[in-house]
PDB file of N, CA and C in Angstrom:
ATOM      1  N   UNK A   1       0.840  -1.168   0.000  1.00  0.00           N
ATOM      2  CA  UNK A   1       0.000   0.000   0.000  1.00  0.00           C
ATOM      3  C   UNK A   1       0.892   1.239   0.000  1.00  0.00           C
ATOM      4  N   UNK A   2       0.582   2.187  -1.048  1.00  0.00           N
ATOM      5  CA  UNK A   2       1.025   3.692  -0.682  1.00  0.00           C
ATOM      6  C   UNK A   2       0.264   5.075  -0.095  1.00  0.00           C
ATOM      7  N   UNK A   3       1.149   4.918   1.190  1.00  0.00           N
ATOM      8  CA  UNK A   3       0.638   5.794   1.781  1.00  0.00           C
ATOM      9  C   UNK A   3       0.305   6.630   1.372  1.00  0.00           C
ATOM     10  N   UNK A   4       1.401   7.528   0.593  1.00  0.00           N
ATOM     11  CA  UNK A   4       1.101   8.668   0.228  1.00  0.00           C
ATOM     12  C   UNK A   4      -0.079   8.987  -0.924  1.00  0.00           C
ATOM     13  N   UNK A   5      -0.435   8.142  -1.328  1.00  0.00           N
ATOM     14  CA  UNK A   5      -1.703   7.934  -1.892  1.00  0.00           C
ATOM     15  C   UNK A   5      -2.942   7.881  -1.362  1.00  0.00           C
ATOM     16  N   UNK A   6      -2.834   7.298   0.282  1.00  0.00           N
ATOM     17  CA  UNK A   6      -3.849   6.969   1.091  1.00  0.00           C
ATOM     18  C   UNK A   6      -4.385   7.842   1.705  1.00  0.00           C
ATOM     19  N   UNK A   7      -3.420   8.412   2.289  1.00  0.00           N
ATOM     20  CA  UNK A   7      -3.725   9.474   3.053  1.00  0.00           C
ATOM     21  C   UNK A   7      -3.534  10.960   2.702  1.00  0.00           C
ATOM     22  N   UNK A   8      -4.276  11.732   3.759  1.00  0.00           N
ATOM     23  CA  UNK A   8      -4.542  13.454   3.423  1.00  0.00           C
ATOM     24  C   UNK A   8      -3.465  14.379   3.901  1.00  0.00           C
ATOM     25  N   UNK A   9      -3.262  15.198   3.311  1.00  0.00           N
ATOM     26  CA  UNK A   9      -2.216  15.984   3.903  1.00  0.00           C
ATOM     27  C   UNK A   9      -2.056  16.256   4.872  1.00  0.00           C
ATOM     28  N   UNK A  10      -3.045  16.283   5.578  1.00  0.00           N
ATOM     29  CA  UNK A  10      -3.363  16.155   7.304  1.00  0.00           C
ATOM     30  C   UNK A  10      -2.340  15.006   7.774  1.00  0.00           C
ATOM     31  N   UNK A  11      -2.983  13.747   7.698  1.00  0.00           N
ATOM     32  CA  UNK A  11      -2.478  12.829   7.993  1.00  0.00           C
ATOM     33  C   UNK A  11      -0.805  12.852   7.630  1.00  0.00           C
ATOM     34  N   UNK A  12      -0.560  12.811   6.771  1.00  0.00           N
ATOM     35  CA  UNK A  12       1.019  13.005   6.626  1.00  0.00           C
ATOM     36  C   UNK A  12       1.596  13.919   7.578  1.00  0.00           C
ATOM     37  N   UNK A  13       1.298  15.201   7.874  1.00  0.00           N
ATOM     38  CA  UNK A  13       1.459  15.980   8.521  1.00  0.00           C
ATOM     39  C   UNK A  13       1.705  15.014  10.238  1.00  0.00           C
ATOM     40  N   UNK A  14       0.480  14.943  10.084  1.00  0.00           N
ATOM     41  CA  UNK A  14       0.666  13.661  12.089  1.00  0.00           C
ATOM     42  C   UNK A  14       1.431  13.086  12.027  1.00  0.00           C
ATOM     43  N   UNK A  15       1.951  12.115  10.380  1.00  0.00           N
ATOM     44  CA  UNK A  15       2.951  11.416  10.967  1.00  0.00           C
ATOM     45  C   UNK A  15       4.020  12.170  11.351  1.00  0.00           C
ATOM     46  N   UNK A  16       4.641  12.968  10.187  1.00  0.00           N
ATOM     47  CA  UNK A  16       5.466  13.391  10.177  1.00  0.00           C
ATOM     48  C   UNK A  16       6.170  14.300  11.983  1.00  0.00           C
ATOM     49  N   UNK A  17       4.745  14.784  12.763  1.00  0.00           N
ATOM     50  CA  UNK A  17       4.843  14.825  13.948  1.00  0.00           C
ATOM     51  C   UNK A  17       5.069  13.745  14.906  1.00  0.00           C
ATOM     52  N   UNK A  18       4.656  12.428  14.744  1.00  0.00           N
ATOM     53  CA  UNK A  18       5.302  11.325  15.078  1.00  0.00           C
ATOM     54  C   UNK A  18       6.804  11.016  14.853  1.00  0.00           C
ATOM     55  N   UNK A  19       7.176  11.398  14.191  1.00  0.00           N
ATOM     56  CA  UNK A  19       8.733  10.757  13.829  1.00  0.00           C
ATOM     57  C   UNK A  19       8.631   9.863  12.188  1.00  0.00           C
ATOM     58  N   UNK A  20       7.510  10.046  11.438  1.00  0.00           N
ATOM     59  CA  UNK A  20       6.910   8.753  10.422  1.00  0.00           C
ATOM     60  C   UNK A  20       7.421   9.486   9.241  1.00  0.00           C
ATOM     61  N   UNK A  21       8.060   9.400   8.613  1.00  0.00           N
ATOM     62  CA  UNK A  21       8.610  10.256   6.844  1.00  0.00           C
ATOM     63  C   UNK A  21       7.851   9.123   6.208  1.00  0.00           C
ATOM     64  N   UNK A  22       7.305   9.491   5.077  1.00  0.00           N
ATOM     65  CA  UNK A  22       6.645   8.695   4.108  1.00  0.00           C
ATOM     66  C   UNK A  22       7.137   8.808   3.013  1.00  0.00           C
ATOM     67  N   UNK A  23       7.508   7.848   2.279  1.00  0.00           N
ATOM     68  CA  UNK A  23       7.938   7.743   0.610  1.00  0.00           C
ATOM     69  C   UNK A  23       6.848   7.652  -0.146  1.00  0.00           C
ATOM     70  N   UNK A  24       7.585   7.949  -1.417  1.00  0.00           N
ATOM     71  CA  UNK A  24       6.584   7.307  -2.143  1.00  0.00           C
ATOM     72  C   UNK A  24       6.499   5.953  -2.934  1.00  0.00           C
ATOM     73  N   UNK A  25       6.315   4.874  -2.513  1.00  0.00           N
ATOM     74  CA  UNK A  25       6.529   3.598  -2.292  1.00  0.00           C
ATOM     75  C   UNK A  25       5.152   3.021  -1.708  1.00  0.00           C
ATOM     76  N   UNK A  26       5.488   1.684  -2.600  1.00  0.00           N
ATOM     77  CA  UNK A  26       4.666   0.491  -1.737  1.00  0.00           C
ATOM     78  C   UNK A  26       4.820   0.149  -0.434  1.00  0.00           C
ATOM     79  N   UNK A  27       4.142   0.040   0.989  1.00  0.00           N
ATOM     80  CA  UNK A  27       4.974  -0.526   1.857  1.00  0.00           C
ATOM     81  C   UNK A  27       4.412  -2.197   2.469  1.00  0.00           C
ATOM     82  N   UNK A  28       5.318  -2.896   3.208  1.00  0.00           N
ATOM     83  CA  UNK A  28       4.922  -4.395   2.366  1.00  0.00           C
ATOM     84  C   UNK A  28       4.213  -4.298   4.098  1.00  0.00           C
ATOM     85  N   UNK A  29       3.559  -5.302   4.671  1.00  0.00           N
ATOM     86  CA  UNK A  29       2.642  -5.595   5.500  1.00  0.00           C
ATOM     87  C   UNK A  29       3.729  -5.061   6.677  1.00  0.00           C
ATOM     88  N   UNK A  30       5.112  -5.400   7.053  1.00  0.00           N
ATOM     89  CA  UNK A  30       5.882  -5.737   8.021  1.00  0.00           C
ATOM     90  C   UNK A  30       6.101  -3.903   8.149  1.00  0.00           C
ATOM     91  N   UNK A  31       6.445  -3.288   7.391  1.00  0.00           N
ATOM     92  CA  UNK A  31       6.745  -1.673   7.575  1.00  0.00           C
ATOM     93  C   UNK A  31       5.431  -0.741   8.205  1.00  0.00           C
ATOM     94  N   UNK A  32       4.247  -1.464   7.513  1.00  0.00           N
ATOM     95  CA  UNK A  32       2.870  -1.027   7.873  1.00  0.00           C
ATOM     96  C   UNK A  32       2.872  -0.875   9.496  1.00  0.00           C
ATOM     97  N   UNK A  33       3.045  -2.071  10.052  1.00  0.00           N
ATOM     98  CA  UNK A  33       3.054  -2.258  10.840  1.00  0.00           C
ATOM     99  C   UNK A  33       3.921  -1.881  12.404  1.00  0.00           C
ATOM    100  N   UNK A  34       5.185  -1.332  11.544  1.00  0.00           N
ATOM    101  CA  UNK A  34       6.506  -0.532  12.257  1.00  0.00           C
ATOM    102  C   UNK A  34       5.899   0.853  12.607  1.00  0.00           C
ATOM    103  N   UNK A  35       5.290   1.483  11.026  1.00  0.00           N
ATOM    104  CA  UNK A  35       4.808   2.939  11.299  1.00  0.00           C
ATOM    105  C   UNK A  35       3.541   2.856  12.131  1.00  0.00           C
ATOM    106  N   UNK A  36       2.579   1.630  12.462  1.00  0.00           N
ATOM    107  CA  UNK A  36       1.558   1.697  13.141  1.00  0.00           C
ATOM    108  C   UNK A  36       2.344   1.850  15.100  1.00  0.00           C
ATOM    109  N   UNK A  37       3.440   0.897  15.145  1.00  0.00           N
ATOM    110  CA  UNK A  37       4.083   0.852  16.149  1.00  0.00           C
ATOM    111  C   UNK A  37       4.497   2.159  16.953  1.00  0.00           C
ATOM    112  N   UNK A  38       4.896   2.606  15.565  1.00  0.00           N
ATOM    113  CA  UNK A  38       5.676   4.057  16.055  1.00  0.00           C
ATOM    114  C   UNK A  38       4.798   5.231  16.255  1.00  0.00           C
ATOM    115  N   UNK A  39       3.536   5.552  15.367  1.00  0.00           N
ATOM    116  CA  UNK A  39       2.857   6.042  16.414  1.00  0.00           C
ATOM    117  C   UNK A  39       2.064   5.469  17.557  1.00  0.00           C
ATOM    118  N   UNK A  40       1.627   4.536  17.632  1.00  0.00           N
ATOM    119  CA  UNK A  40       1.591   4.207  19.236  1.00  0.00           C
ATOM    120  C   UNK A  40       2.518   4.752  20.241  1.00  0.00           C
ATOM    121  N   UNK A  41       4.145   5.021  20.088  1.00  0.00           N
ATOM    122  CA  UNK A  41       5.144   4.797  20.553  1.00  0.00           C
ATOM    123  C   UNK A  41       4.729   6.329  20.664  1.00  0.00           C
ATOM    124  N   UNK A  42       4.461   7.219  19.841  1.00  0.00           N
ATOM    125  CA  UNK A  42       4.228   8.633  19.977  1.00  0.00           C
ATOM    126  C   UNK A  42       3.424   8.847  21.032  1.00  0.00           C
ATOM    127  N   UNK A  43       2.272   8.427  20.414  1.00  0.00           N
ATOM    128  CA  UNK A  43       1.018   8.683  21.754  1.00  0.00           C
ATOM    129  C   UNK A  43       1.178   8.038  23.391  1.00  0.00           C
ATOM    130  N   UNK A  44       1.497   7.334  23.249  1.00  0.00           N
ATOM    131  CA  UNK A  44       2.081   6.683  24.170  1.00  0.00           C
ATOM    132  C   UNK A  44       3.244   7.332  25.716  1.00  0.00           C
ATOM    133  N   UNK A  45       4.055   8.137  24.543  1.00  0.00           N
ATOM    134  CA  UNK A  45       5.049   8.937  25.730  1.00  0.00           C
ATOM    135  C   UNK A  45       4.587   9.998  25.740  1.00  0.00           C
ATOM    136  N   UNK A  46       3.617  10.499  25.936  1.00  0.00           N
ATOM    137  CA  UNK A  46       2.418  11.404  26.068  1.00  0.00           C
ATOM    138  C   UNK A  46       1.831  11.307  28.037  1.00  0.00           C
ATOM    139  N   UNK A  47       1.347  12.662  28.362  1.00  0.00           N
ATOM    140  CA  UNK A  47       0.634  12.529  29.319  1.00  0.00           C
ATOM    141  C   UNK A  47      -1.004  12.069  29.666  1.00  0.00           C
ATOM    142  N   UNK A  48      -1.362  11.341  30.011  1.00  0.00           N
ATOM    143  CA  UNK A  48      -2.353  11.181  30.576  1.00  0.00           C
ATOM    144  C   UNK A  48      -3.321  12.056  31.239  1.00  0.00           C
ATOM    145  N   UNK A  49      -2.658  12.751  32.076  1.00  0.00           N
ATOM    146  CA  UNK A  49      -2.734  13.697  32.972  1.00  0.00           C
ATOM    147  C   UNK A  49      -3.771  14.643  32.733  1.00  0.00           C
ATOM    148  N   UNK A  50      -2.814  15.443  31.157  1.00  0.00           N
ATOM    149  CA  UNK A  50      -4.018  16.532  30.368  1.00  0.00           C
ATOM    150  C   UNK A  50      -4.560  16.041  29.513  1.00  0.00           C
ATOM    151  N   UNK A  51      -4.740  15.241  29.088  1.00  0.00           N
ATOM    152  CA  UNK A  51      -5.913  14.615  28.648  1.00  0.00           C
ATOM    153  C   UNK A  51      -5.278  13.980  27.075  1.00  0.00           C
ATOM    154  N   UNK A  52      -3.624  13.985  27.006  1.00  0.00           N
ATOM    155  CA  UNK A  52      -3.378  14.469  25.732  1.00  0.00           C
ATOM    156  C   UNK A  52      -3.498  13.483  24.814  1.00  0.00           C
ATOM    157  N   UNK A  53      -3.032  11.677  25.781  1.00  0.00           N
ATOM    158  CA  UNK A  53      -2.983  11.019  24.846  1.00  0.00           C
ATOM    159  C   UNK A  53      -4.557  10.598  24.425  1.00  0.00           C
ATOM    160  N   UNK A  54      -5.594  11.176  24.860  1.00  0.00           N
ATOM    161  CA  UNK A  54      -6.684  10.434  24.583  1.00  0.00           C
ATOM    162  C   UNK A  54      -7.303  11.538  23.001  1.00  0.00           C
ATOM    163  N   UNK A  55      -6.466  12.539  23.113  1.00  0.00           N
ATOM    164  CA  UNK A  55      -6.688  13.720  21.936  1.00  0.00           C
ATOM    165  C   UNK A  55      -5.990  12.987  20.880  1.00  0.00           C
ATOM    166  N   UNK A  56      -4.684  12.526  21.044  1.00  0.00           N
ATOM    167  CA  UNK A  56      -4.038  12.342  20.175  1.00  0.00           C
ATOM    168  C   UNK A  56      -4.367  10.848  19.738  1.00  0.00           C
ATOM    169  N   UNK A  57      -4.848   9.874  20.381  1.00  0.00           N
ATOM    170  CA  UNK A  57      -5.440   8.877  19.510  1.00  0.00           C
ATOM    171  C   UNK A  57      -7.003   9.357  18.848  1.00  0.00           C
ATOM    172  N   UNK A  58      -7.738  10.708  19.108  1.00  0.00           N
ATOM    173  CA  UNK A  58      -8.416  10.387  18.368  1.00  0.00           C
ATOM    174  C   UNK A  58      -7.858  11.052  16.848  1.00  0.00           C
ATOM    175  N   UNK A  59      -6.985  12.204  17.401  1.00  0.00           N
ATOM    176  CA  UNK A  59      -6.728  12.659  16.118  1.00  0.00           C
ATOM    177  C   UNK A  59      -5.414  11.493  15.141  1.00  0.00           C
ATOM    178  N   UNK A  60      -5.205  10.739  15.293  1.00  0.00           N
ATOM    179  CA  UNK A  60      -4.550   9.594  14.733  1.00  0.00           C
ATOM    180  C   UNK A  60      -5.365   8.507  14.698  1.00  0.00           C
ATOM    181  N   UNK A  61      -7.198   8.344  14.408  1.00  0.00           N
ATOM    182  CA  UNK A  61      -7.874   7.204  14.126  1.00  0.00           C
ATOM    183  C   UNK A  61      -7.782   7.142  13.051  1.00  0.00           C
ATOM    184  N   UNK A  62      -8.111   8.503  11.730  1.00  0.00           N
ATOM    185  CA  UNK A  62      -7.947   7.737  10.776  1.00  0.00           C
ATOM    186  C   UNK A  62      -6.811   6.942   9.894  1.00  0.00           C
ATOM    187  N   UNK A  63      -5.733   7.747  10.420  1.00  0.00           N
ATOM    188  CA  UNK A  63      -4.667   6.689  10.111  1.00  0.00           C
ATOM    189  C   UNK A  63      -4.533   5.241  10.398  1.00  0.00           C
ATOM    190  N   UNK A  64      -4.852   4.845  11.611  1.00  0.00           N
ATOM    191  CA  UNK A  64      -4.692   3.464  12.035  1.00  0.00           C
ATOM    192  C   UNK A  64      -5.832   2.737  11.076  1.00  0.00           C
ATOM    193  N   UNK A  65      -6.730   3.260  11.236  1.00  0.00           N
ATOM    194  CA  UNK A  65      -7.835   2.616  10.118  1.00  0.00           C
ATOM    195  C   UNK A  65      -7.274   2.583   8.423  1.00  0.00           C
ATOM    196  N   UNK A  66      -6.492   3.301   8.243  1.00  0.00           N
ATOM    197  CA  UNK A  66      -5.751   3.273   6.935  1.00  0.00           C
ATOM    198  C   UNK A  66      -4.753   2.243   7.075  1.00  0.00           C
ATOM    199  N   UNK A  67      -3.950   2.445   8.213  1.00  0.00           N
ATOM    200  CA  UNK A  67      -2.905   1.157   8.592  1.00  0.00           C
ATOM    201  C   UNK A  67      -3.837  -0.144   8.301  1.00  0.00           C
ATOM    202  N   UNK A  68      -4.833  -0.088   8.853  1.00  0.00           N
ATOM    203  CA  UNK A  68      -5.769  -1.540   8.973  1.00  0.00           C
ATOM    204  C   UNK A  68      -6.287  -2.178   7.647  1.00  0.00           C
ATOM    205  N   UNK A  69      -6.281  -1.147   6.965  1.00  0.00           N
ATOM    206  CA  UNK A  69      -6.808  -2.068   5.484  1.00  0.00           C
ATOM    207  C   UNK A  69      -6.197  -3.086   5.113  1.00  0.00           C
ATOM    208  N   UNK A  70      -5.087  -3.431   5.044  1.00  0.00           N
ATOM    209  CA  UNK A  70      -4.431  -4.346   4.282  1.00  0.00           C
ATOM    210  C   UNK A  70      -4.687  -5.519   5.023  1.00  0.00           C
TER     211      UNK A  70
END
């Protein structure tokens, strides 16, 4: 799947706030799955506290749902 096909400039944008650079390339099931990792890994070292990581998974659903197609 190519991302950069998949997704909205928005979305690129989040990753790219994650730590996620996107090519423009196929990526095979196993990479899908690295960039799904890594934002977890984003949201994740996030506070609880202010409410942030529960903002930031919603604003990163539709990506994971894009991750999920394949």
């Amino acid at each position: 799947m190519n991302l950069l096909n998949k997704c909205t400039d928005k979305e690129v944008k989040l990753m790219k706030n994650a730590g996620v650079y996107l090519e423009d390339k196929d990526y095979s099931s196993e990479e899908l799955k690295r960039i799904e990792y890594n934002i977890t890994e984003y949201i994740m070292n996030h506070s609880s506290k202010d409410g942030s990581i529960g903002r930031l998974q919603n604003e990163y659903d539709s990506i994971y749902r894009t991750l999920n197609i394949e």
